[in-house]
Structure formats: structure tokens, C-alpha cells
C-alpha atoms as a PDB file:
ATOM      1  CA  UNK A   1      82.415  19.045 100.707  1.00  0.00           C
ATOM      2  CA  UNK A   2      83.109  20.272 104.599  1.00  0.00           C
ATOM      3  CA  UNK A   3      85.386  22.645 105.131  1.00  0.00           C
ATOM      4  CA  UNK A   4      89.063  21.862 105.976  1.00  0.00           C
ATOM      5  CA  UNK A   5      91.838  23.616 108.355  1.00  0.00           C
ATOM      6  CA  UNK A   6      94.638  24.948 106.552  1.00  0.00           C
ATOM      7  CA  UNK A   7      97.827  26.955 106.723  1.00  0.00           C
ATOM      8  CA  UNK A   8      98.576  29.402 104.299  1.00  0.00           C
ATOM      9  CA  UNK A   9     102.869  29.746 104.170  1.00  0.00           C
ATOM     10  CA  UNK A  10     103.165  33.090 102.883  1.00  0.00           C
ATOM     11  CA  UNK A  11     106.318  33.937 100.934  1.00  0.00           C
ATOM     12  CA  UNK A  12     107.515  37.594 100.986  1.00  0.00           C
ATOM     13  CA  UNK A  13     105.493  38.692 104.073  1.00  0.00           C
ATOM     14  CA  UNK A  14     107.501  41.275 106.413  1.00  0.00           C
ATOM     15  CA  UNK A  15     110.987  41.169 104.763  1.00  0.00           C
ATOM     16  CA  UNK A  16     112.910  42.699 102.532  1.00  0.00           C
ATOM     17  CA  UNK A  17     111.022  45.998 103.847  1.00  0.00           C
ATOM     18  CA  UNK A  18     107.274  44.172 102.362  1.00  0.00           C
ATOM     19  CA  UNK A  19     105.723  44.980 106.047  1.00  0.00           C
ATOM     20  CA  UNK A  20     101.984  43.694 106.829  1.00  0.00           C
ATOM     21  CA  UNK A  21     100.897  43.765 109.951  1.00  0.00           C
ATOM     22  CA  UNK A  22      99.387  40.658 111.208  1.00  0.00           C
ATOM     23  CA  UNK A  23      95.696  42.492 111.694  1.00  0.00           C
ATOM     24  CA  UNK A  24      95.591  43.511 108.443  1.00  0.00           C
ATOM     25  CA  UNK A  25      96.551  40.433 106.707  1.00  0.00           C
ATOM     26  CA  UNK A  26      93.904  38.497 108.885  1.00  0.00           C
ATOM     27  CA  UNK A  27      91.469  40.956 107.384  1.00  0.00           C
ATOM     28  CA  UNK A  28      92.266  40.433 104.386  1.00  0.00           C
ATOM     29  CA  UNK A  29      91.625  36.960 104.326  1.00  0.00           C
ATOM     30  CA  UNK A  30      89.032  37.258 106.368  1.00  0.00           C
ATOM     31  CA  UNK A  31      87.233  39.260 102.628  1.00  0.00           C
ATOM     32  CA  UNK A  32      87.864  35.783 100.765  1.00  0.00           C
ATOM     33  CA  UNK A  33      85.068  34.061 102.900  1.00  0.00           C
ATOM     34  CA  UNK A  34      86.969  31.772 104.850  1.00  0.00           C
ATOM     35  CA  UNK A  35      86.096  30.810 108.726  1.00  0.00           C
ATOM     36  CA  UNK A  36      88.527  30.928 111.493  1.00  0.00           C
ATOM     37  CA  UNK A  37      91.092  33.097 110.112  1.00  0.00           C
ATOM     38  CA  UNK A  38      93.900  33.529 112.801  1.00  0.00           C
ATOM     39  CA  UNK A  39      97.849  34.895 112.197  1.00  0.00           C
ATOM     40  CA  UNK A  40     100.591  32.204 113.593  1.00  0.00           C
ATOM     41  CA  UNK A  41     103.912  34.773 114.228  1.00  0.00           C
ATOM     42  CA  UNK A  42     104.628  37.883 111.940  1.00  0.00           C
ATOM     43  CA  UNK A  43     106.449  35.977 109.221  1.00  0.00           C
ATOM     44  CA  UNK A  44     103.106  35.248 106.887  1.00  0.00           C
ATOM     45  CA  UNK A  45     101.724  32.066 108.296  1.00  0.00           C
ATOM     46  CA  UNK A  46      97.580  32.315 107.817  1.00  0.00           C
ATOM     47  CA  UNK A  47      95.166  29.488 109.504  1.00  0.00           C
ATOM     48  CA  UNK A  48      92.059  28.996 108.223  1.00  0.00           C
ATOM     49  CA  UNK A  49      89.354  27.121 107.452  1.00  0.00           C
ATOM     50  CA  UNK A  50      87.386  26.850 103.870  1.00  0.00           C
ATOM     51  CA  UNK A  51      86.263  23.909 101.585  1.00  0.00           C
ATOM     52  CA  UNK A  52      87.973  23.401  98.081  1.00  0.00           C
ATOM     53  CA  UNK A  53      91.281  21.821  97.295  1.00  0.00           C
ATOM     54  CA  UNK A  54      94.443  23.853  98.332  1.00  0.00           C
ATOM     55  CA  UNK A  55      95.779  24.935  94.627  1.00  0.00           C
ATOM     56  CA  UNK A  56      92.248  26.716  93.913  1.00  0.00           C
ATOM     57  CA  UNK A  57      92.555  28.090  97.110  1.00  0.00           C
ATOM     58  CA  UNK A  58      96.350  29.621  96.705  1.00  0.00           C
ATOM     59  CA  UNK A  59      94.785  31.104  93.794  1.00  0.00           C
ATOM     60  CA  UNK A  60      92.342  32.977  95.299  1.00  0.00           C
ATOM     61  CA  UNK A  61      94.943  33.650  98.511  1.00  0.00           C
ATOM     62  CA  UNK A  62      97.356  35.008  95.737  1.00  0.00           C
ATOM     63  CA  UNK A  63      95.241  36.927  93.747  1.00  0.00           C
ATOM     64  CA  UNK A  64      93.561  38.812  96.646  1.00  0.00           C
ATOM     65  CA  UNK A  65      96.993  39.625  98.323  1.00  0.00           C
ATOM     66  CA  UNK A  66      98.559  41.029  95.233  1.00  0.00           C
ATOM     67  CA  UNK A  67      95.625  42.996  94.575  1.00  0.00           C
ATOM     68  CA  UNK A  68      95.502  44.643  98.571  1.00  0.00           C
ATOM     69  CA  UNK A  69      99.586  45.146  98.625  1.00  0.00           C
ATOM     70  CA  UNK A  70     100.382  45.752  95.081  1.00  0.00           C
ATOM     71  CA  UNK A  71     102.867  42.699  95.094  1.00  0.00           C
ATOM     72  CA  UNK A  72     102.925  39.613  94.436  1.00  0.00           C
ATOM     73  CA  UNK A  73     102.699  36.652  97.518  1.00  0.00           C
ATOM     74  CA  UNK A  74     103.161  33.021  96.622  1.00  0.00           C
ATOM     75  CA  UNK A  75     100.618  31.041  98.769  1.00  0.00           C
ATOM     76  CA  UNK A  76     102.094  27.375 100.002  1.00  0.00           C
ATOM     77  CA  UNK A  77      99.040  25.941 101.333  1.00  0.00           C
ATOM     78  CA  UNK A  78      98.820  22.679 103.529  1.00  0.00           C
ATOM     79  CA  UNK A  79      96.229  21.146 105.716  1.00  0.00           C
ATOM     80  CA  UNK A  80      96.532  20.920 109.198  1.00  0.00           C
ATOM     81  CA  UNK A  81      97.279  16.745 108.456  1.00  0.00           C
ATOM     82  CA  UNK A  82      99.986  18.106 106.090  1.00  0.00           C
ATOM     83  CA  UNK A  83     101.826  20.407 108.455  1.00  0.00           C
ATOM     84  CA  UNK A  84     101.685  17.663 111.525  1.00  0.00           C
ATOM     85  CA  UNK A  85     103.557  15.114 109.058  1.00  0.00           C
ATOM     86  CA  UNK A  86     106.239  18.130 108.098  1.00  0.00           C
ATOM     87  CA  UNK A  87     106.551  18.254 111.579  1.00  0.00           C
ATOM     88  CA  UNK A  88     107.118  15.094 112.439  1.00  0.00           C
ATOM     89  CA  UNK A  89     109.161  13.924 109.426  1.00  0.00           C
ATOM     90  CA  UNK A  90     113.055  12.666 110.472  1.00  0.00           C
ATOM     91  CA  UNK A  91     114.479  14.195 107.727  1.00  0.00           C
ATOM     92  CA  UNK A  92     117.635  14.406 109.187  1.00  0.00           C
ATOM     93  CA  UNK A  93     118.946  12.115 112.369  1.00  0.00           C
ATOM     94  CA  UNK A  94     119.279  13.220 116.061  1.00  0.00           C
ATOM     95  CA  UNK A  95     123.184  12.703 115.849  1.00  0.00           C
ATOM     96  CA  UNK A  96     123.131  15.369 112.817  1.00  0.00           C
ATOM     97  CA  UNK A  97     120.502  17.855 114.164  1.00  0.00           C
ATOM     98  CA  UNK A  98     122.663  18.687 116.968  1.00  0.00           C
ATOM     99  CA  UNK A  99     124.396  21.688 117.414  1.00  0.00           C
ATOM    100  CA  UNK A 100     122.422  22.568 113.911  1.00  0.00           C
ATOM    101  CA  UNK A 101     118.946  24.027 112.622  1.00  0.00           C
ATOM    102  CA  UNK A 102     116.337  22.883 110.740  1.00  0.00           C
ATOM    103  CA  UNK A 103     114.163  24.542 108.372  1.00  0.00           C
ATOM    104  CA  UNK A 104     111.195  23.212 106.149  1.00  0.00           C
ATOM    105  CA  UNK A 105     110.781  24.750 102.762  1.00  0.00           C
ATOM    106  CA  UNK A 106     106.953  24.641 101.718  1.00  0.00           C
ATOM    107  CA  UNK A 107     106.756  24.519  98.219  1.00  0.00           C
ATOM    108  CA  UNK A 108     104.302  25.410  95.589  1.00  0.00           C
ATOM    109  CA  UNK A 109     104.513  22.582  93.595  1.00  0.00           C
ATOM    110  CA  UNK A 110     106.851  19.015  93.626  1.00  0.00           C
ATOM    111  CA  UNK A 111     109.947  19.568  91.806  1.00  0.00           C
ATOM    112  CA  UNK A 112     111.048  17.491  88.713  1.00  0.00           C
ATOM    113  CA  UNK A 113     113.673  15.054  88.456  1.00  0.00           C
ATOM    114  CA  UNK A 114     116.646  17.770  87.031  1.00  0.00           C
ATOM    115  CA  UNK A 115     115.311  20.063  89.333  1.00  0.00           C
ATOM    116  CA  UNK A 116     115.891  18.221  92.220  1.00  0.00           C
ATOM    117  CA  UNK A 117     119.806  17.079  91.178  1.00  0.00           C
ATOM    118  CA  UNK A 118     120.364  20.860  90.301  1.00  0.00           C
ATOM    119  CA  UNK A 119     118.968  21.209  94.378  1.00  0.00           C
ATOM    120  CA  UNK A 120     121.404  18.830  95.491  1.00  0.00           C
ATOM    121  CA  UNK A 121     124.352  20.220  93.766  1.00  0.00           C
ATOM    122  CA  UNK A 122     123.861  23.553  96.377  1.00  0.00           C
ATOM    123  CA  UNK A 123     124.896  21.408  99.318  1.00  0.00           C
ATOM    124  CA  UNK A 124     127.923  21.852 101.149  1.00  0.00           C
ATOM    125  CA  UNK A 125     129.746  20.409 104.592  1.00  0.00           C
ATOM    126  CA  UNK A 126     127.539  22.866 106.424  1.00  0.00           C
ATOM    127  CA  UNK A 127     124.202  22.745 104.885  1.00  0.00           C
ATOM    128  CA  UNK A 128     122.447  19.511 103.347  1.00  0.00           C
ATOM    129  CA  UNK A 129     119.350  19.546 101.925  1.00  0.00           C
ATOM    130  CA  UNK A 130     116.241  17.159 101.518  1.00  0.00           C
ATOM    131  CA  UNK A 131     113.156  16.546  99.972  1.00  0.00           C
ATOM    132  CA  UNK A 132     110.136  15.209 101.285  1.00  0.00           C
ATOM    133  CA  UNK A 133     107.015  15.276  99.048  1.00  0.00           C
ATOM    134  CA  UNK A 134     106.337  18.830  98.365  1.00  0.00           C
ATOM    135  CA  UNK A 135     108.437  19.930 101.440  1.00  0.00           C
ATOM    136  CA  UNK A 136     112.127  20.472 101.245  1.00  0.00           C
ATOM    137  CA  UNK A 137     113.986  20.232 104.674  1.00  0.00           C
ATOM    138  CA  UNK A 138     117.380  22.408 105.382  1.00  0.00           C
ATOM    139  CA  UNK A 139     119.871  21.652 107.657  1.00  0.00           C
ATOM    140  CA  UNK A 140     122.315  24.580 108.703  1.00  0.00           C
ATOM    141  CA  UNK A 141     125.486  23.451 110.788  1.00  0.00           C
ATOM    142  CA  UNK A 142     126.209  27.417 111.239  1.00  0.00           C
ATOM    143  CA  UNK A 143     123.838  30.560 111.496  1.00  0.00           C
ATOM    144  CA  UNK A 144     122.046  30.213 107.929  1.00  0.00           C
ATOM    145  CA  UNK A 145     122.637  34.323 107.446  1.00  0.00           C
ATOM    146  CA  UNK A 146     126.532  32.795 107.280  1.00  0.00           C
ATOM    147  CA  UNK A 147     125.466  29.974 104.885  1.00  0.00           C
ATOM    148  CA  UNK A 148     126.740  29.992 101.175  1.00  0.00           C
ATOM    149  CA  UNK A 149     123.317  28.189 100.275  1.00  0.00           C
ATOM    150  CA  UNK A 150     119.966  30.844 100.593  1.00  0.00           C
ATOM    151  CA  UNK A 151     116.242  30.239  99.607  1.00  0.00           C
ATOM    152  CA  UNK A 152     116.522  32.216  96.718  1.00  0.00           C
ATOM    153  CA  UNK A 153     119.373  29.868  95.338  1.00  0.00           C
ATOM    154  CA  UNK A 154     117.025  26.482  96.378  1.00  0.00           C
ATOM    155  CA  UNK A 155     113.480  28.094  94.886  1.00  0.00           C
ATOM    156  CA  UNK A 156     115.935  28.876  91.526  1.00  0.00           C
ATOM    157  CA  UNK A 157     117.087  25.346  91.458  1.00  0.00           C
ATOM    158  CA  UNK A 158     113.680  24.033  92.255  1.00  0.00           C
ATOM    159  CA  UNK A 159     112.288  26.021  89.945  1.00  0.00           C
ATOM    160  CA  UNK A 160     108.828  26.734  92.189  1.00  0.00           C
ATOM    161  CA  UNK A 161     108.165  28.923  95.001  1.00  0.00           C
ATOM    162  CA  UNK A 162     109.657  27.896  98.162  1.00  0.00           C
ATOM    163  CA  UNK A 163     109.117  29.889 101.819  1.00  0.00           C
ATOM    164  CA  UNK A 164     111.081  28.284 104.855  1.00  0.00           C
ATOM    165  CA  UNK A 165     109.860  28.175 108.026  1.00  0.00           C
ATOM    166  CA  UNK A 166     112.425  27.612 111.275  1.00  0.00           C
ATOM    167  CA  UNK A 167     111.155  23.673 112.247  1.00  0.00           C
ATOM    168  CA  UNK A 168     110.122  25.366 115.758  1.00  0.00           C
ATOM    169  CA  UNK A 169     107.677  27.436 113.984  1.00  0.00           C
ATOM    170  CA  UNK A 170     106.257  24.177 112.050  1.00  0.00           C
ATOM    171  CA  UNK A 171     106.500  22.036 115.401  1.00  0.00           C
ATOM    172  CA  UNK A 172     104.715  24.793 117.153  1.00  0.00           C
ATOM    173  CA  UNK A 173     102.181  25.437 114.474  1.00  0.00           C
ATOM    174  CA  UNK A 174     101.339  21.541 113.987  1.00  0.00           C
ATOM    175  CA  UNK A 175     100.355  21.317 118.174  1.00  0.00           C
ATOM    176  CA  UNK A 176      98.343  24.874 118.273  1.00  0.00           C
ATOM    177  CA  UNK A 177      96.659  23.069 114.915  1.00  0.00           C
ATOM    178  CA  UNK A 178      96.754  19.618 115.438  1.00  0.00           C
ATOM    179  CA  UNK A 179      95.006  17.001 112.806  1.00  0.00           C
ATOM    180  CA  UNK A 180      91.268  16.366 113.043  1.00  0.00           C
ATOM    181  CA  UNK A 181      91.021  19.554 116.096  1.00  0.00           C
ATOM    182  CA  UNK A 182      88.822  21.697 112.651  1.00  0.00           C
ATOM    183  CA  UNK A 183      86.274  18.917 113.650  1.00  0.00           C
ATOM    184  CA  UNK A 184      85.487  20.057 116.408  1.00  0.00           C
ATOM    185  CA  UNK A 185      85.022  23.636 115.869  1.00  0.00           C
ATOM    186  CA  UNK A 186      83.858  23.736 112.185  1.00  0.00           C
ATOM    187  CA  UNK A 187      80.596  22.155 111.086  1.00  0.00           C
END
């Protein structure tokens, strides 16, 4: 099997005082064997390159990190396809995108049925929530710091690991990495 771009989403990566800088986290990665390791921003977002199928590869992401920082770091991995189609999905239409934000919640795994009804229950006038596959999209009429809805609250009614990413960061991510561009470079 050739190898594959990815994008590790990295949950717990430079808040809630859990600093790594982005040299060392490259490195880090860098020890599992996988080509083309670059850093996309400081908030944990790892490109790569490696064959294998993404769960056995979260594993190993997971495992490693925990080890180096002494915590634990879910690992949302996608392929470069995967993160062009989060970027592109219309979750939400133009008329109620403006004046708003958008965020994309990777998560680890698809949520079941209850799981996604208890999900639902958390919106509110401001923020409305939907899911997409294994990607749950957020939109925030106000600054989400003033939101009565917060990721921990939508990872406990998902019940999996959930890391959002600001759409900009996912639109910007998906053209730096676009689909098919790992041909190119990896062989």
C-alpha cells in the first residue's frame, strides 16, 4: 500500500496551559516513521504522510504523544481528500453564516443514534449544530467564549473525542494540502 497525506487534529495541544511547541511536536512525529511531517498553526494540527489506515495510525499518534508529554492527546486523523470535503461541505447556508462563525468538530469516531439527539438537544437561538459523517459543524451567532454550548458539552453528548477547528483553519489547511498534491511528492 503507498503512502497517504494526512492531518492529524490534535485535541488538547497548547491550551488549558498543555504547551508544545510546534518544533517539538514535529519531532516527535517525525520518531513514528512518517514522511513529510510539517505543523499547520500552533493549535495541534500535524501533516503527514505514512501508509496504513487512519485508526491504526491515531493509535500509534496517541500512544507516542502520551508517552513524550505525560498526557493523554486524542488523534482525529483525516486524509487530505477528507479535510477538502470538510471544507467544502454547506453545512450551514450563506444567509445563516453571516455575521456568524463556523467551526468543524473532527471526531474520533461516528456517533450513535442517542448520541446524536442528546447533541441536538445543546442547541440554542445562537448556536446550531450539525453532523456530517464523522465531522460535526458549529455555528456561533456570537463570540463562542460567550456561547452557553462548549466542546466539552458536544464531545460529552457525543460520547467520542471531538477537537474543533475555526472553518478558516480547515479552508486554509484543505488548499496548502489539497487532494491528490501527496502524489506528487511521495512515491
Amino acid at each position: 500500500m503507498g503512502q497517504i497525506q494526512y492531518v492529524a487534529f490534535l485535541r488538547a495541544v497548547n491550551v488549558g496551559g498543555r504547551t508544545v511547541k510546534m518544533t517539538e511536536l514535529k519531532a516527535m512525529i517525525q520518531t513514528l516513521g512518517f514522511a513529510d511531517v510539517s505543523t499547520f498553526i500552533a493549535s495541534g494540527n500535524v501533516i503527514f504522510s505514512a501508509a496504513g489506515a487512519a485508526s491504526r495510525l491515531e493509535t500509534k499518534i496517541e500512544g507516542a504523544l502520551e508517552k513524550a508529554l505525560k498526557f493523554a492527546v486524542p488523534a482525529m486523523v483525516r486524509s487530505t481528500d477528507e479535510v477538502a470535503q470538510c471544507a467544502s461541505f454547506e453545512a450551514f447556508s450563506a444567509q445563516a453564516l453571516t455575521g456568524a462563525s463556523l467551526y468543524v468538530g473532527f471526531m474520533k469516531r461516528e456517533a450513535a443514534p442517542a448520541a446524536i439527539t442528546a447533541m441536538l438537544l445543546l442547541q440554542t437561538e445562537i448556536d446550531e449544530l450539525r453532523l456530517h459523517g464523522r465531522e460535526v459543524y458549529w455555528l456561533a451567532r456570537k463570540n463562542i467564549a460567550e456561547s452557553s454550548i462548549t466542546g466539552a458539552a458536544v464531545e460529552k453528548a457525543l460520547q467520542t473525542p471531538v477537537t474543533f477547528r475555526n472553518i478558516t483553519t480547515v479552508r486554509r489547511l484543505a488548499a496548502k494540502y489539497p487532494p491528490g498534491a501527496q502524489a506528487l511528492r511521495v512515491k
